[in-house]
Structure formats: C-alpha cells, structure tokens
PDB file of N, CA and C in Angstrom:
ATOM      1  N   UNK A   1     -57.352  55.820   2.342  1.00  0.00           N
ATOM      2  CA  UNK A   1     -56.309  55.849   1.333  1.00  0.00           C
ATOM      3  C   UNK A   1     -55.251  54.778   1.583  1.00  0.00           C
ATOM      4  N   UNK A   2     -54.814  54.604   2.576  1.00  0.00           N
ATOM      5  CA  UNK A   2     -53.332  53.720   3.253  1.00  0.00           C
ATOM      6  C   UNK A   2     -54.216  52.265   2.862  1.00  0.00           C
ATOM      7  N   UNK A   3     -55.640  52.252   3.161  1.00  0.00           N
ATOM      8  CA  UNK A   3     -55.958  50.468   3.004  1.00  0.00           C
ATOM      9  C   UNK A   3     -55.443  50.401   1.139  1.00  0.00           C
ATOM     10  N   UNK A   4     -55.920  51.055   0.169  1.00  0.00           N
ATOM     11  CA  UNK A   4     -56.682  51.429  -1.150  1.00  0.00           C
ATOM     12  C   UNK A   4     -55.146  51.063  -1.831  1.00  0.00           C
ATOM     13  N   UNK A   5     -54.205  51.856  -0.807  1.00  0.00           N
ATOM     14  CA  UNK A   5     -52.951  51.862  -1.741  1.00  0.00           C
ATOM     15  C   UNK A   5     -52.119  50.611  -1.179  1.00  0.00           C
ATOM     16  N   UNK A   6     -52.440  50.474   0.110  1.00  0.00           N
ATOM     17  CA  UNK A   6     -51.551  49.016   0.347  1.00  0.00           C
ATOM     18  C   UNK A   6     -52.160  47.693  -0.604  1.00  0.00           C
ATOM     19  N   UNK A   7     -53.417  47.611  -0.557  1.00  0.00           N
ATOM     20  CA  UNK A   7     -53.992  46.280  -1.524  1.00  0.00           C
ATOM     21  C   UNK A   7     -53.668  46.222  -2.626  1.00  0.00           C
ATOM     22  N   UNK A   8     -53.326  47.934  -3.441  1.00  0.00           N
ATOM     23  CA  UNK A   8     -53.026  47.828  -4.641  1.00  0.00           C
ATOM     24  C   UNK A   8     -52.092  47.111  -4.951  1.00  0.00           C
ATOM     25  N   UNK A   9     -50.784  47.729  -4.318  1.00  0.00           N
ATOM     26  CA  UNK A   9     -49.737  47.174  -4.074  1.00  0.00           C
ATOM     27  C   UNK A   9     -49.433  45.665  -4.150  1.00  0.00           C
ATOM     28  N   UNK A  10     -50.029  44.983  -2.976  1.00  0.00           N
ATOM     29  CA  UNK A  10     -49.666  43.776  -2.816  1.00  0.00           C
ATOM     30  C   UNK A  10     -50.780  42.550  -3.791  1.00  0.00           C
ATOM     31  N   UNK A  11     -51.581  42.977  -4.281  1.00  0.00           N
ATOM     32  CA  UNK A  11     -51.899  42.698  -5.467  1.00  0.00           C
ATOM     33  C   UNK A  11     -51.646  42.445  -6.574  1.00  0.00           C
ATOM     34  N   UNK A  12     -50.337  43.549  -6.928  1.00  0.00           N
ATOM     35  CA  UNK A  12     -49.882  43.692  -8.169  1.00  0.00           C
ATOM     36  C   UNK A  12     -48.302  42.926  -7.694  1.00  0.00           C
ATOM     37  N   UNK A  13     -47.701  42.961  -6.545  1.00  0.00           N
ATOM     38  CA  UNK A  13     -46.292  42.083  -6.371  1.00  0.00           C
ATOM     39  C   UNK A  13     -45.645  42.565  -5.870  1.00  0.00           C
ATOM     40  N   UNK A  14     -45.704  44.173  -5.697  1.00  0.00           N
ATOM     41  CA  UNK A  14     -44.912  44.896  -4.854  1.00  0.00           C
ATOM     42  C   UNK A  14     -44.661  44.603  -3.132  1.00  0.00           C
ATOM     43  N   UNK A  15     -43.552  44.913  -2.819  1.00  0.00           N
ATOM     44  CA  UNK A  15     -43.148  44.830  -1.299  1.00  0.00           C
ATOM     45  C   UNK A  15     -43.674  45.966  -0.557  1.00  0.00           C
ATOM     46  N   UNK A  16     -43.926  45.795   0.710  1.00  0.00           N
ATOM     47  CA  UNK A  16     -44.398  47.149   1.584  1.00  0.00           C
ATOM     48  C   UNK A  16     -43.571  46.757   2.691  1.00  0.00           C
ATOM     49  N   UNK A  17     -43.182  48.276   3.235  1.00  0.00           N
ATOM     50  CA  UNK A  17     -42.643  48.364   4.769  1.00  0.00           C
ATOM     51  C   UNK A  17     -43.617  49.018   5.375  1.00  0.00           C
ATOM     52  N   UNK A  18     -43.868  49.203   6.346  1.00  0.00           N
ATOM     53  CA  UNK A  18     -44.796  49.760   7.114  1.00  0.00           C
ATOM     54  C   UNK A  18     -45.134  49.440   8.637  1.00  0.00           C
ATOM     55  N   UNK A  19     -45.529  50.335   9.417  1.00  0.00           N
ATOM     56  CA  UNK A  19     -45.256  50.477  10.652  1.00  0.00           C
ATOM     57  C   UNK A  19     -46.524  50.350  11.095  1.00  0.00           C
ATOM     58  N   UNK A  20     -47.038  49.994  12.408  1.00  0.00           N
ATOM     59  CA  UNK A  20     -48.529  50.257  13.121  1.00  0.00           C
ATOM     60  C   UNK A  20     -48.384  50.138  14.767  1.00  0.00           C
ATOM     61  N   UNK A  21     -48.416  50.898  15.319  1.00  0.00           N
ATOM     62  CA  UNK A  21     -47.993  51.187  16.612  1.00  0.00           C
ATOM     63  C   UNK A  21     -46.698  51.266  16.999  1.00  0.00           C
ATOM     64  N   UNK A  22     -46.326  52.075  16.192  1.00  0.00           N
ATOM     65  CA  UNK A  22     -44.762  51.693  16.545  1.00  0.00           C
ATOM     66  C   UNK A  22     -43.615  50.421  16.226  1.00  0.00           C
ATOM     67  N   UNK A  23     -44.341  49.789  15.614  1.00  0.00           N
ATOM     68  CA  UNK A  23     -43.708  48.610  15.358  1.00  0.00           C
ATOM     69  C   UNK A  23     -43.391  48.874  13.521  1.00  0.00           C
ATOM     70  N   UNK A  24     -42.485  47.580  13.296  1.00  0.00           N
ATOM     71  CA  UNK A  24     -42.111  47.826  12.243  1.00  0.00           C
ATOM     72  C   UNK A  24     -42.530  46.440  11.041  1.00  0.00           C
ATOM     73  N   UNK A  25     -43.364  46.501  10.019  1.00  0.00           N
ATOM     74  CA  UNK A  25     -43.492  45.143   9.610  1.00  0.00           C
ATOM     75  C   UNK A  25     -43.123  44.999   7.797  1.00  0.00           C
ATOM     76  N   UNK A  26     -43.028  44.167   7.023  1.00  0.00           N
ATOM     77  CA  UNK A  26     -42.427  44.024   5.726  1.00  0.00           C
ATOM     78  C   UNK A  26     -43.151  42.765   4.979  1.00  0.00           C
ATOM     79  N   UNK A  27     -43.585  43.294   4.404  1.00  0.00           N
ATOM     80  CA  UNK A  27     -44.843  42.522   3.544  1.00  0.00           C
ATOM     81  C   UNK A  27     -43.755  41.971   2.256  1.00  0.00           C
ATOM     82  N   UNK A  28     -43.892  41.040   1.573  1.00  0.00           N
ATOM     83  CA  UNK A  28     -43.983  40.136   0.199  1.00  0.00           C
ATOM     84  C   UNK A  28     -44.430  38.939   0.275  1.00  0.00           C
ATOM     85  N   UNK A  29     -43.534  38.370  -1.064  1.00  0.00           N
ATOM     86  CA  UNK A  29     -44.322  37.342  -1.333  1.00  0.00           C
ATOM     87  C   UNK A  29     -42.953  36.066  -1.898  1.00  0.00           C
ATOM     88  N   UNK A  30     -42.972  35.064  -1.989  1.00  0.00           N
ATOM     89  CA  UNK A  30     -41.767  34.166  -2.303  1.00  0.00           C
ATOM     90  C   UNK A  30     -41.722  33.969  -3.383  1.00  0.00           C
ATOM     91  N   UNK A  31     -43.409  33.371  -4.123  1.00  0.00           N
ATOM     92  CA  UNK A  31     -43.526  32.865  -5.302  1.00  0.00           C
ATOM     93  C   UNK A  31     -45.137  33.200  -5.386  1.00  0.00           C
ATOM     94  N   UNK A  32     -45.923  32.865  -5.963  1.00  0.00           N
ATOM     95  CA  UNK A  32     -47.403  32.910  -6.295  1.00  0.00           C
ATOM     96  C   UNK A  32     -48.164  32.042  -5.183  1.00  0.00           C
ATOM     97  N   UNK A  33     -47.463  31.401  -4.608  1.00  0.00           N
ATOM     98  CA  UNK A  33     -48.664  30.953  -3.485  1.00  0.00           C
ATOM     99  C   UNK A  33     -48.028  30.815  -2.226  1.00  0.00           C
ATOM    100  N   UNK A  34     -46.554  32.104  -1.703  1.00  0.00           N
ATOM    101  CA  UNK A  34     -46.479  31.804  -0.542  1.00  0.00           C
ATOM    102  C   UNK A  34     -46.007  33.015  -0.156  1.00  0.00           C
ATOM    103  N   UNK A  35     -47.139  33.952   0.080  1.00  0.00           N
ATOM    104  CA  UNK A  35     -47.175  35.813   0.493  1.00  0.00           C
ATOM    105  C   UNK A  35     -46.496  35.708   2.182  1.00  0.00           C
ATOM    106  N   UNK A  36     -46.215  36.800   2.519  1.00  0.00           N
ATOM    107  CA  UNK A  36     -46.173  36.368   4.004  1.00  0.00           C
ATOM    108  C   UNK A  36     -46.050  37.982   4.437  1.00  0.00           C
ATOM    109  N   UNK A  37     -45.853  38.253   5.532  1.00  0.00           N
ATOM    110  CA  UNK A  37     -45.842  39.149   6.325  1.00  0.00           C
ATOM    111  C   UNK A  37     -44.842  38.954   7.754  1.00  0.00           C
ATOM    112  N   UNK A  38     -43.723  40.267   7.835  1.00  0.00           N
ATOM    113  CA  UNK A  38     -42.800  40.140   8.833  1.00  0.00           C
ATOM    114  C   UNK A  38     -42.676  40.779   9.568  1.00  0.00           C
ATOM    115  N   UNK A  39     -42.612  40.483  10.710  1.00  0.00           N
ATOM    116  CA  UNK A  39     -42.921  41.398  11.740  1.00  0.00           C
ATOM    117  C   UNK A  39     -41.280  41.528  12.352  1.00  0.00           C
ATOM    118  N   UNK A  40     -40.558  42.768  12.462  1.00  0.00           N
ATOM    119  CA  UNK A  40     -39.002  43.341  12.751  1.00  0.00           C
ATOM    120  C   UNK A  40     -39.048  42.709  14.318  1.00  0.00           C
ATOM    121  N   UNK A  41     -40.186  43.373  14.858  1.00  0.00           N
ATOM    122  CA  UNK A  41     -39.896  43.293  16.694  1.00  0.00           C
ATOM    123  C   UNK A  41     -40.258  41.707  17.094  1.00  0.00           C
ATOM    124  N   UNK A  42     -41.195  41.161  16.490  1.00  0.00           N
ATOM    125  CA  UNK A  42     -41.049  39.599  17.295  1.00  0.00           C
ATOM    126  C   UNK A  42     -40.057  38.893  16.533  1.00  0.00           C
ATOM    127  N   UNK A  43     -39.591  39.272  15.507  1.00  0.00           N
ATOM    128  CA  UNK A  43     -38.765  38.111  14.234  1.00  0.00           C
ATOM    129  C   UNK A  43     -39.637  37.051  13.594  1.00  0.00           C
ATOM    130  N   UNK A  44     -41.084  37.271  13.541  1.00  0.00           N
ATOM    131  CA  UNK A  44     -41.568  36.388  13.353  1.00  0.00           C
ATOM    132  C   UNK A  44     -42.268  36.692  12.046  1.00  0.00           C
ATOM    133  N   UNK A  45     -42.210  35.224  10.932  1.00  0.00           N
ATOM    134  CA  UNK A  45     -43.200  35.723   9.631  1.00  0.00           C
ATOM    135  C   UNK A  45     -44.454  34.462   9.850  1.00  0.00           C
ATOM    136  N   UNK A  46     -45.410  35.613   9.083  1.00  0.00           N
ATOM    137  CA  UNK A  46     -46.813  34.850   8.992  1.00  0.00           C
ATOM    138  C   UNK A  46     -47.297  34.582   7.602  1.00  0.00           C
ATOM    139  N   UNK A  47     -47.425  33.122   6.653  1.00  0.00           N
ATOM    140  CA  UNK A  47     -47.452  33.168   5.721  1.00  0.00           C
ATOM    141  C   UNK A  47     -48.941  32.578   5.050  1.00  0.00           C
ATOM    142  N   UNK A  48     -48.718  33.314   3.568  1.00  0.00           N
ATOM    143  CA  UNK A  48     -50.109  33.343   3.211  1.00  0.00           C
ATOM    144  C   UNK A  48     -50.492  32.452   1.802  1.00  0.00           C
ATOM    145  N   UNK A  49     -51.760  32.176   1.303  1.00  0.00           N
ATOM    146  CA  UNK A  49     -51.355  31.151   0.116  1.00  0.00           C
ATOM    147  C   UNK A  49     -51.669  32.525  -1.163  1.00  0.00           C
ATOM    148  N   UNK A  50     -52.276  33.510  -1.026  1.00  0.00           N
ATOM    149  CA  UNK A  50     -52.908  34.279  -2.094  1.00  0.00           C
ATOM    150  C   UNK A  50     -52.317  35.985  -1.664  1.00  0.00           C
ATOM    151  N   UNK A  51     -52.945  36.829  -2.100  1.00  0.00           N
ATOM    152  CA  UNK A  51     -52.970  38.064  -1.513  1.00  0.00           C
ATOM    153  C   UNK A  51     -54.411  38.472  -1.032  1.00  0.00           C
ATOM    154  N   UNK A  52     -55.607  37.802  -1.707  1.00  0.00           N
ATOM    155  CA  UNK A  52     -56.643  37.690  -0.801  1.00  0.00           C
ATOM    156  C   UNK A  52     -56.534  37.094   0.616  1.00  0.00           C
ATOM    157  N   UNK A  53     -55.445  36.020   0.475  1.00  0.00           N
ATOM    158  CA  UNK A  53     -56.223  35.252   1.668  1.00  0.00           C
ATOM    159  C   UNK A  53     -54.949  36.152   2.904  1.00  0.00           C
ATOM    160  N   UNK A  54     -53.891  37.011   2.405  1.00  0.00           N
ATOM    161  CA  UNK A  54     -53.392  37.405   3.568  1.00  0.00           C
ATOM    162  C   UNK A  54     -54.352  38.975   3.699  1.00  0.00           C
ATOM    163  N   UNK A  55     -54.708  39.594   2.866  1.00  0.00           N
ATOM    164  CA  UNK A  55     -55.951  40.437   3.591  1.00  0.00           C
ATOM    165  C   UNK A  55     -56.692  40.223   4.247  1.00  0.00           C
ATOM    166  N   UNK A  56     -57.524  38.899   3.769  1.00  0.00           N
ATOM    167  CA  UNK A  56     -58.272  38.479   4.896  1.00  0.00           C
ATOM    168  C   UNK A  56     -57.885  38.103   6.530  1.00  0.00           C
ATOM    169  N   UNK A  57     -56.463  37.048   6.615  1.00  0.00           N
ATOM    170  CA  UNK A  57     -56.091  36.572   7.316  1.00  0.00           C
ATOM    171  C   UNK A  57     -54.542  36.952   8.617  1.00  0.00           C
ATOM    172  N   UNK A  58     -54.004  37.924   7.290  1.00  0.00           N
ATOM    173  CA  UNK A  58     -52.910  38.915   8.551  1.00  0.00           C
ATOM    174  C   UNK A  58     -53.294  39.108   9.904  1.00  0.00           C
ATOM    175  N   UNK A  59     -52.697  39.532  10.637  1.00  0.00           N
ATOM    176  CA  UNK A  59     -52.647  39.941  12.381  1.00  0.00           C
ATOM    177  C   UNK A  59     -51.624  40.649  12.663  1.00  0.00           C
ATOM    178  N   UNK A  60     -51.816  41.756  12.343  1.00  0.00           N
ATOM    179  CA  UNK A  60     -51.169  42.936  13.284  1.00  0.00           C
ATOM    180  C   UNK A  60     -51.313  42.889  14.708  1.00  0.00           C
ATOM    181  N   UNK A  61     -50.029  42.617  15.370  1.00  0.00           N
ATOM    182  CA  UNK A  61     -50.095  42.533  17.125  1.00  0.00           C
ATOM    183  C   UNK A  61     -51.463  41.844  17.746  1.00  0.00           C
ATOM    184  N   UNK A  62     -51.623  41.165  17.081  1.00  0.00           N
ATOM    185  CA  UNK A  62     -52.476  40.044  17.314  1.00  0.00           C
ATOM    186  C   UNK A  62     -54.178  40.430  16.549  1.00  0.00           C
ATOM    187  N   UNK A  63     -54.191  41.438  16.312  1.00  0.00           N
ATOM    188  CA  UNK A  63     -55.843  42.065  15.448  1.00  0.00           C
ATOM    189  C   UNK A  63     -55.417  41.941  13.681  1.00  0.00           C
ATOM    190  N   UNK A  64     -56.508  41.516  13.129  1.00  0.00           N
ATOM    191  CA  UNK A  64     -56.956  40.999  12.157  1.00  0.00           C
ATOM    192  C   UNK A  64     -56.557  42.841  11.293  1.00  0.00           C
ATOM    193  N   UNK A  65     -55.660  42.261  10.112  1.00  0.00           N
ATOM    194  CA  UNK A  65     -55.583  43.657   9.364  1.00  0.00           C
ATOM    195  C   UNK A  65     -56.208  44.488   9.054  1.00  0.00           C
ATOM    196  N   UNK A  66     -57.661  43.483   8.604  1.00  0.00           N
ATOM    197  CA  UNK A  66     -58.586  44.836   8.040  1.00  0.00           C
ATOM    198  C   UNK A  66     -59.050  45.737   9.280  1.00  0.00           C
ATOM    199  N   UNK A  67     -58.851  45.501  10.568  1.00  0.00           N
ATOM    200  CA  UNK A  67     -59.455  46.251  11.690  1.00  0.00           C
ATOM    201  C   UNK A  67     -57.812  47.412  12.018  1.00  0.00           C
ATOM    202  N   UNK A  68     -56.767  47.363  11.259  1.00  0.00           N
ATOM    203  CA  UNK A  68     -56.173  47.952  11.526  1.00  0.00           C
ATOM    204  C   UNK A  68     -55.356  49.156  10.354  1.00  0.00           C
ATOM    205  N   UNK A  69     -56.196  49.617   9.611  1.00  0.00           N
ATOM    206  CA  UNK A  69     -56.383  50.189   8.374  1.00  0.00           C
ATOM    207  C   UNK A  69     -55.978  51.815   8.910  1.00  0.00           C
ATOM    208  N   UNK A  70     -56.326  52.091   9.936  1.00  0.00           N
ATOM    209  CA  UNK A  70     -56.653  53.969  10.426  1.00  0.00           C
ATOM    210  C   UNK A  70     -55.137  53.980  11.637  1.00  0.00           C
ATOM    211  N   UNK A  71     -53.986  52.408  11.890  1.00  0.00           N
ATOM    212  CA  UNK A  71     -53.191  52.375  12.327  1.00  0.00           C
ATOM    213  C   UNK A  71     -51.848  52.601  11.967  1.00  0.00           C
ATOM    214  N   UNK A  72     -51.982  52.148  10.741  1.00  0.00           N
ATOM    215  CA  UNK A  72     -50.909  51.836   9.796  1.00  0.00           C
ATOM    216  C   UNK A  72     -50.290  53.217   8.971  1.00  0.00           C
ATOM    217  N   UNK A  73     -48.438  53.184   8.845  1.00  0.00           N
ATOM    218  CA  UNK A  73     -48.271  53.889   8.151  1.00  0.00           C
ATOM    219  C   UNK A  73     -47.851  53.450   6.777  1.00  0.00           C
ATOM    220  N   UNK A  74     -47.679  53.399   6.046  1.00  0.00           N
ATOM    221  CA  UNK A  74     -46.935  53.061   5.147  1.00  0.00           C
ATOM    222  C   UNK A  74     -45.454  53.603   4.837  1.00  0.00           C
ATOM    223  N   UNK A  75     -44.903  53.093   4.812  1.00  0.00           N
ATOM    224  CA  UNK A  75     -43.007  53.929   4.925  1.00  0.00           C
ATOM    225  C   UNK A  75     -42.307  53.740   3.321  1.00  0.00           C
ATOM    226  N   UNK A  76     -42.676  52.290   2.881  1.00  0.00           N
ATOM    227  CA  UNK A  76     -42.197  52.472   1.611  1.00  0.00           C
ATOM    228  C   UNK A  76     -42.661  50.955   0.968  1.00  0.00           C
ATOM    229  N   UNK A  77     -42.918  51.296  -0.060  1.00  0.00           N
ATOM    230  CA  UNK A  77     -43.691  50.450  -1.679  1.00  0.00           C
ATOM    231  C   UNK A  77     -42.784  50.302  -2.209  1.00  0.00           C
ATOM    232  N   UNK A  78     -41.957  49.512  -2.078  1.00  0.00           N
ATOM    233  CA  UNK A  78     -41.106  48.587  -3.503  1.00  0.00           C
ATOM    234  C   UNK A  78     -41.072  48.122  -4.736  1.00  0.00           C
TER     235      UNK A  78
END
C-alpha cells in the first residue's frame, strides 16, 4: 500500500514527508524536470529529471527506493 500510494502521489505533484529508519525525508519537485528528494538528518537533496526516473533512482541511506518500500512510513501527502 505505502509503495501504491507514495507513486501516486508523486506522480500527480504532490509533496511527501516520510520517514524510514528513523530518519526523516521530504520529497517534491521545483518545476517538471527537477524532482528531488531531502533528506532532514544529512541536509542533503538528491535530484531527479522525471518522477520515473527518481523511482527508479532515489537512495534511502544509501539503498535504492524500490528495495525500501516495507521501511517507509509515510507521515504526510501535501
């Protein structure tokens, strides 16, 4: 469910907060080709050209997102 409803989400333009081990991270996007992903505890953002290509290409604490689907909470959809 958490993968199903986060893709929806960031698909359609919405922001996500969401947590995965304790950590805290904040998903959008700037404009149409520059998505990114923020991570609270390193200060660091990782940016993306599509919303495919940051599904494919995110890193949660260094592992590839889709391997971290059964980690993640979701806290809040914007």
């Amino acid at each position: 469910m958490v993968r199903e409803e986060f893709i929806d989400a960031l698909r359609t333009g919405r922001e996500i907060e969401f947590t995965c081990h304790g950590k805290s991270y904040f998903e959008s996007h700037e404009d149409n080709d520059k998505w990114y992903i923020y991570s609270e505890s390193e200060k660091t953002k990782q940016y993306f050209k599509s919303a495919n290509d940051f599904i494919n290409n995110a890193l949660i604490n260094g592992f590839p997102l889709n391997e971290m689907w059964s980690k993640i909470k979701i806290d809040y959809i914007l």
